[in-house]
N, C-alpha and C. Protein backbone atom coordinates (compact mmCIF):
# COMPACT_ATOMS: atom_id res chain seq x y z
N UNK A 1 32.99 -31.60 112.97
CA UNK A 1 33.49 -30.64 112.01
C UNK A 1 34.97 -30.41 112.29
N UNK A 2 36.18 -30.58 111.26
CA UNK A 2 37.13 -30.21 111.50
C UNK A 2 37.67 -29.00 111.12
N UNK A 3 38.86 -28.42 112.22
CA UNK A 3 38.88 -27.48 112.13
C UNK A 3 39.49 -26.51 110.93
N UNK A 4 39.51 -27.06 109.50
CA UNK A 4 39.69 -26.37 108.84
C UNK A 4 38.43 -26.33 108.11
N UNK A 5 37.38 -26.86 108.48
CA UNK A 5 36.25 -26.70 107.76
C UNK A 5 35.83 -25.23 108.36
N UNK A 6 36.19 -25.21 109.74
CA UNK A 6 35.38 -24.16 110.59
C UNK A 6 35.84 -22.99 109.78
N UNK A 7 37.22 -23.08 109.51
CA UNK A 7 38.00 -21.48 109.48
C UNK A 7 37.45 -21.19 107.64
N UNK A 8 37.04 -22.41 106.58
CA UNK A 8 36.71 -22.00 105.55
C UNK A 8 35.29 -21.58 105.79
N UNK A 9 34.45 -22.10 106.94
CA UNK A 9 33.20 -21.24 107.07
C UNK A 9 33.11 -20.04 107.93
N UNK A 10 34.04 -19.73 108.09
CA UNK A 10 34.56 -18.28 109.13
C UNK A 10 34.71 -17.55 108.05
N UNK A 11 35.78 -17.47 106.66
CA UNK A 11 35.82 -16.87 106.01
C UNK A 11 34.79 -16.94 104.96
N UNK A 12 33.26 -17.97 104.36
CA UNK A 12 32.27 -16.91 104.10
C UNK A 12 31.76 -16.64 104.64
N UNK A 13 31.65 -16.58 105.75
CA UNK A 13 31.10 -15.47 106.76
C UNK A 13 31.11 -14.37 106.76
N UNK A 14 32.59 -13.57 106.76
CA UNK A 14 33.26 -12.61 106.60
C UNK A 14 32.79 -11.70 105.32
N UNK A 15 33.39 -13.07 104.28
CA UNK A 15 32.63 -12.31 102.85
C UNK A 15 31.16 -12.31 103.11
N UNK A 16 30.33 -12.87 103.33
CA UNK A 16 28.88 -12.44 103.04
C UNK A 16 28.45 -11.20 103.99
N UNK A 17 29.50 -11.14 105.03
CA UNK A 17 29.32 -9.52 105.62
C UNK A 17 30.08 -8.27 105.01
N UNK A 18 30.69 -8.68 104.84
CA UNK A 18 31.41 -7.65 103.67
C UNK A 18 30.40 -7.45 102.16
N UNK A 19 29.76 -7.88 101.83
CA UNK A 19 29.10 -8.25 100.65
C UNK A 19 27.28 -7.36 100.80
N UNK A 20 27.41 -7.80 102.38
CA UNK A 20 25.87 -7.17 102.83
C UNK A 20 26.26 -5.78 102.97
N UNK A 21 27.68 -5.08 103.74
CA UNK A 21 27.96 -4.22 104.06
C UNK A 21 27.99 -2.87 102.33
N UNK A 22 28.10 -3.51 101.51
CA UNK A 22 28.27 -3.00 100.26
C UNK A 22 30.06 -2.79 99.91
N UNK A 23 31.04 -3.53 100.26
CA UNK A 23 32.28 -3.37 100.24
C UNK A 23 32.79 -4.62 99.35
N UNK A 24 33.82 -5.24 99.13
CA UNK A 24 34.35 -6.17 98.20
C UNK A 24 35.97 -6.37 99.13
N UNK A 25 35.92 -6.94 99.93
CA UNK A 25 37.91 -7.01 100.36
C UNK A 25 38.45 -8.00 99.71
N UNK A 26 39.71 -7.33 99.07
CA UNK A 26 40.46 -8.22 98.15
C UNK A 26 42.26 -7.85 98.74
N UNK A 27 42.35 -8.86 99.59
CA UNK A 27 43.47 -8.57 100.31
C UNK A 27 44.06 -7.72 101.32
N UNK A 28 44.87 -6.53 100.63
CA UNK A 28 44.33 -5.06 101.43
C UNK A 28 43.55 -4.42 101.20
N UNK A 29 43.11 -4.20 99.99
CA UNK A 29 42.25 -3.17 99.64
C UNK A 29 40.94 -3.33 99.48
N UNK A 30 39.98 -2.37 99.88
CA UNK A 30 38.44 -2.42 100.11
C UNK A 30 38.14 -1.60 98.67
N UNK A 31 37.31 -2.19 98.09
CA UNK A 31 36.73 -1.64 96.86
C UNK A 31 35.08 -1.27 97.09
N UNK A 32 34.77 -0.12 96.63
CA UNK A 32 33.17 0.65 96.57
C UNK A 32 32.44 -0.73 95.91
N UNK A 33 31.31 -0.56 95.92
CA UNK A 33 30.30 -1.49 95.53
C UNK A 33 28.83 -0.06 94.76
N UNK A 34 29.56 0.90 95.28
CA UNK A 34 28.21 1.63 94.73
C UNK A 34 28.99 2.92 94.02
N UNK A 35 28.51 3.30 93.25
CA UNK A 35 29.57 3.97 92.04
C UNK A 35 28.34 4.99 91.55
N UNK A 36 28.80 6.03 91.80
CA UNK A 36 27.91 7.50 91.77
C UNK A 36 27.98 8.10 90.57
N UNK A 37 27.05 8.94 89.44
CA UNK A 37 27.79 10.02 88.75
C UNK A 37 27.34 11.33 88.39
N UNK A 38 28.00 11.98 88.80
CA UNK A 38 27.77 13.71 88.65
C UNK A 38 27.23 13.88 87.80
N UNK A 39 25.93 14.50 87.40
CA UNK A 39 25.48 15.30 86.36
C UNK A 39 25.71 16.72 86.23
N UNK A 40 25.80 17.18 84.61
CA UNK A 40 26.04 18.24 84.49
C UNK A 40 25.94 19.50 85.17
N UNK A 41 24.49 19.57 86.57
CA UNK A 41 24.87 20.79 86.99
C UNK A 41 25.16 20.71 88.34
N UNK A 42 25.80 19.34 88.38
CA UNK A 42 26.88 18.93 89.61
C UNK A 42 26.24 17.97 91.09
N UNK A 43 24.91 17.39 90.56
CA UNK A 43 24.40 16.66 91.06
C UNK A 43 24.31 15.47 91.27
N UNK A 44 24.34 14.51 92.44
CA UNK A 44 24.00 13.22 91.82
C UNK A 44 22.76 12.42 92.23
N UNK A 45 22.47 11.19 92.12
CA UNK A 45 20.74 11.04 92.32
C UNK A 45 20.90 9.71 93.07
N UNK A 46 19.87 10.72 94.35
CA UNK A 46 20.44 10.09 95.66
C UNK A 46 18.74 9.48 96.44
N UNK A 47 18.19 8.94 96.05
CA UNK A 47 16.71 8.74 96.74
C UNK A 47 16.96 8.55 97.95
N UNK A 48 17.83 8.07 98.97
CA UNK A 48 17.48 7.11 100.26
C UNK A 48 19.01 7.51 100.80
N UNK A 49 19.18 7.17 102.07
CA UNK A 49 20.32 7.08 102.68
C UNK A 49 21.21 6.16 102.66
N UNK A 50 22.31 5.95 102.66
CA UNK A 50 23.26 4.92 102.42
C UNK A 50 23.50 4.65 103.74
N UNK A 51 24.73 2.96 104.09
CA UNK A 51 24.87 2.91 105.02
C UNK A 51 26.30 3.44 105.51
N UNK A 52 26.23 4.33 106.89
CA UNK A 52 27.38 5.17 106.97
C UNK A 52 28.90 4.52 106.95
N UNK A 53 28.71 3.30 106.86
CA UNK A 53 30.38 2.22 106.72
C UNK A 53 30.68 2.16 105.94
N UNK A 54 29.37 2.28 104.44
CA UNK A 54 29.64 1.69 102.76
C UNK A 54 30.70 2.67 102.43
N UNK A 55 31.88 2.95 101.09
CA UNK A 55 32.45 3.38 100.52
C UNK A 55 31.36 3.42 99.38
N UNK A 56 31.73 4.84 98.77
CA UNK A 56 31.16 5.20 97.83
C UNK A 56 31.54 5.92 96.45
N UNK A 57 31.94 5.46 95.49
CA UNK A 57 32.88 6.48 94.33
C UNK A 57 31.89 7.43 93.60
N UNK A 58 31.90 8.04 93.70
CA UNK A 58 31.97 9.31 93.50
C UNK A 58 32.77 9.73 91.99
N UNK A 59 32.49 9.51 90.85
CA UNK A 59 32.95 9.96 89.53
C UNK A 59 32.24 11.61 88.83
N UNK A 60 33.48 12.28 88.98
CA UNK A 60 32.61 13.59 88.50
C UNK A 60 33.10 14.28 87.16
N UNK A 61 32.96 15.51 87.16
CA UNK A 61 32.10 15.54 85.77
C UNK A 61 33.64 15.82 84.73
N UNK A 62 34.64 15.97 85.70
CA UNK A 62 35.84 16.29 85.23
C UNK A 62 36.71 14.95 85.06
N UNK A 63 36.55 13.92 85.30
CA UNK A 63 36.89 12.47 85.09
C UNK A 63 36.72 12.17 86.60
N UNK A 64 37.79 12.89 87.54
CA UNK A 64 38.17 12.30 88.71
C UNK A 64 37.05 11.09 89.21
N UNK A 65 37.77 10.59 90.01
CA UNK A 65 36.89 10.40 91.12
C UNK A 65 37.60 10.01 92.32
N UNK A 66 36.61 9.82 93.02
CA UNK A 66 36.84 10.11 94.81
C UNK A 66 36.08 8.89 95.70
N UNK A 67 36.69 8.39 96.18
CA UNK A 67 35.63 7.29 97.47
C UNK A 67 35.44 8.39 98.50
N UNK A 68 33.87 7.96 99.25
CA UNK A 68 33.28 8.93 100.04
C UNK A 68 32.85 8.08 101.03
N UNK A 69 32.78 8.29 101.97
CA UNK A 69 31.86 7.40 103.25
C UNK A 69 30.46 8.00 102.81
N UNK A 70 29.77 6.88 103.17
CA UNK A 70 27.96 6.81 103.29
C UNK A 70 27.82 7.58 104.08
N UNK A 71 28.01 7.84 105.02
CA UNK A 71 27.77 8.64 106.13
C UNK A 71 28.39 10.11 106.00
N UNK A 72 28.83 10.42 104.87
CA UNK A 72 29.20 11.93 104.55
C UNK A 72 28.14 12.22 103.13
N UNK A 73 28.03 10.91 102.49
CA UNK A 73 26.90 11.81 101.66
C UNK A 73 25.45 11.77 102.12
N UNK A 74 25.51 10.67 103.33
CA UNK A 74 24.58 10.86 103.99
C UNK A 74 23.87 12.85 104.79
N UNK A 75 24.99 13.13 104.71
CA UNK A 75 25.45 14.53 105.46
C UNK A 75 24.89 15.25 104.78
N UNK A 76 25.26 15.36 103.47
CA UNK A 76 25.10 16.08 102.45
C UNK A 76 23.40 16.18 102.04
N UNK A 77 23.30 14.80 101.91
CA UNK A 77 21.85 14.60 101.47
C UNK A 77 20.95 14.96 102.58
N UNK A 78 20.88 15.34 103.97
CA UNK A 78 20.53 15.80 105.04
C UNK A 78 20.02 17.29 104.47
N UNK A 79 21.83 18.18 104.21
CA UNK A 79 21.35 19.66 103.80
C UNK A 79 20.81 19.88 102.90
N UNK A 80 20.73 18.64 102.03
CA UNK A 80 20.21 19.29 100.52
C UNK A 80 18.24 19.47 101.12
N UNK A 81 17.95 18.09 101.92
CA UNK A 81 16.63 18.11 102.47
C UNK A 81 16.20 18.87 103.48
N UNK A 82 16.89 20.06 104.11
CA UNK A 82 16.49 20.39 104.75
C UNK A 82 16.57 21.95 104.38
N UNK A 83 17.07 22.10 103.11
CA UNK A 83 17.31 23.42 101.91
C UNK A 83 16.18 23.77 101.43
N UNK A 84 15.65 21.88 101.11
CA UNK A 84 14.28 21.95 100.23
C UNK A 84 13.24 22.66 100.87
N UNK A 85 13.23 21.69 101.88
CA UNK A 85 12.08 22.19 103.14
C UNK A 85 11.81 23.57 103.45
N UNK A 86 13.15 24.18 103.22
CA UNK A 86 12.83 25.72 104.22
C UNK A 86 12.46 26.50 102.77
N UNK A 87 12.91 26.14 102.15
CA UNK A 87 12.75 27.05 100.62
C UNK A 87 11.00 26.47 100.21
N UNK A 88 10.33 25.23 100.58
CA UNK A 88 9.02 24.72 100.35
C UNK A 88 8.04 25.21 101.75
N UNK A 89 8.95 26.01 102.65
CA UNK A 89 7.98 26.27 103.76
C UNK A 89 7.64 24.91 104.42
N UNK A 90 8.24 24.29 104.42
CA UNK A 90 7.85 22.37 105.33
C UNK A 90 7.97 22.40 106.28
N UNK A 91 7.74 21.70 107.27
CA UNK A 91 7.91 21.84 108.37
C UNK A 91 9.62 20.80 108.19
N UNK A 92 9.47 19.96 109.66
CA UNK A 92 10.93 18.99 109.77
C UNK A 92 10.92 17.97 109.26
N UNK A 93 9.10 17.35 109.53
CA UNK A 93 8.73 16.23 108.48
C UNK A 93 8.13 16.57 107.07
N UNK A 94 8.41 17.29 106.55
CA UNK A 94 8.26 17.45 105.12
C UNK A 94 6.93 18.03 104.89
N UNK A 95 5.87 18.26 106.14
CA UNK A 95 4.37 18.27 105.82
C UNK A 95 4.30 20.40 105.58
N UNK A 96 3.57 20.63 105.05
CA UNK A 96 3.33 21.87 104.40
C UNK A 96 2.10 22.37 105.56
N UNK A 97 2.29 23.42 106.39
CA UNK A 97 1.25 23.95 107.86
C UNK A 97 0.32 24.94 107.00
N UNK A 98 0.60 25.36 105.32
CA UNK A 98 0.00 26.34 105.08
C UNK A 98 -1.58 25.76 104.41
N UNK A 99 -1.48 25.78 103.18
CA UNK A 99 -1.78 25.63 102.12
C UNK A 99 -2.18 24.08 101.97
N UNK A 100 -3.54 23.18 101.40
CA UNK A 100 -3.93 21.90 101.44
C UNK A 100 -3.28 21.32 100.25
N UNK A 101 -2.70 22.21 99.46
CA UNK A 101 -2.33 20.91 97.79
C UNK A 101 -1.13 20.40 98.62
N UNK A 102 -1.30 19.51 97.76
CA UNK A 102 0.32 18.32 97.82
C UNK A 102 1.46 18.98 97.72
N UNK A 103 2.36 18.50 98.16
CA UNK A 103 3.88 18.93 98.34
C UNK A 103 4.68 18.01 98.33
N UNK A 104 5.43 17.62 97.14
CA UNK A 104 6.68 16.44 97.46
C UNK A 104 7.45 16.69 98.53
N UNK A 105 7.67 15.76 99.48
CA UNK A 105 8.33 16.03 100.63
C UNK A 105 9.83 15.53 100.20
N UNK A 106 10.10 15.14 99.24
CA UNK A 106 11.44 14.21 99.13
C UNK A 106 12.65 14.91 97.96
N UNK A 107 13.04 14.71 98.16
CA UNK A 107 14.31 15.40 97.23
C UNK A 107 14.85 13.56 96.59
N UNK A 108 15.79 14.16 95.45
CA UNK A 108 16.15 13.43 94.81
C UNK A 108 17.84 13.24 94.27
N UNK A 109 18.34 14.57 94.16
CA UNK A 109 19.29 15.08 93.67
C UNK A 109 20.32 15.72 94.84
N UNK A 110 21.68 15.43 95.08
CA UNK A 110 21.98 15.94 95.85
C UNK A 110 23.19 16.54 95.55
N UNK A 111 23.59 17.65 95.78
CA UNK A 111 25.01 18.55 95.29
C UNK A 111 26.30 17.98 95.93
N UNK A 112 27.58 17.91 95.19
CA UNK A 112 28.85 17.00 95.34
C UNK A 112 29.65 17.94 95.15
N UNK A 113 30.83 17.77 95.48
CA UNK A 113 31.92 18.78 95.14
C UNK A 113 33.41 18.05 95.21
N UNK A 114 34.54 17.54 94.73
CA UNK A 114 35.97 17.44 94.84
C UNK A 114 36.16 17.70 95.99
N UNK A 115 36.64 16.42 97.47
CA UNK A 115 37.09 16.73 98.30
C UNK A 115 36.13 17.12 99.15
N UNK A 116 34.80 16.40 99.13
CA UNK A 116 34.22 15.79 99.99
C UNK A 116 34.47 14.50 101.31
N UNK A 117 35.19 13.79 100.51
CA UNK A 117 35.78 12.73 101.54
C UNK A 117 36.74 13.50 102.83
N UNK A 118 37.64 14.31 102.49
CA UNK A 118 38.57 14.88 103.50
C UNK A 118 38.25 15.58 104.51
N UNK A 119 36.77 16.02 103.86
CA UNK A 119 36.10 16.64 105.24
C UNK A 119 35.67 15.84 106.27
N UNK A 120 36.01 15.96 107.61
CA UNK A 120 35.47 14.99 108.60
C UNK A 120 35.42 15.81 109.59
């Protein structure tokens, strides 16, 4: 193998980790791969955790938008589930100590605000 074969398979390398990571590098700049949007009463719809490296845009209800680390709406989506819980009487794993009916343990929706990213 010569060595410019190596360095063109070094660089998809790179890209297919960048690609797994949920990012896009195009020179300098890193572009989101996952693109969020605020609903009207300032929510957005969040089933699962992201990964805390991904960039995330964030478009809200006023045009802006904002890139966010995974790992801050990860944050977010933490308090929104653990809001649910205490307001559903849950325990930490979501299970209900009272009462035998069912209880969704999962949230869906999670609250955003302008200037989320700056918080660290």
């Amino acid at each position: 193998m010569k060595s410019h074969d190596a360095a063109a398979s070094w660089r998809g390398f790179r890209a297919r980790q960048a690609h797994r990571l949920g990012t896009h590098q195009s020179r300098k700049r890193v572009f989101p791969l996952i693109n969020l949007q605020q609903d009207p009463d300032g929510f957005v719809r969040m089933k699962r955790h992201f990964p805390a490296s991904v960039s995330v845009a964030v478009t809200f209800n006023d045009g802006t938008q904002e890139v966010v680390a995974g790992g801050t709406l990860n944050e977010a989506y933490d308090r929104a589930l653990a809001e649910y819980r205490a307001e559903n009487q849950l325990d930490a794993k979501g299970f209900s100590r009272g009462s035998k009916k069912r209880v969704n343990q999962t949230i869906e929706f999670v609250p955003v605000q302008p200037g989320m990213g700056e918080r660290q």
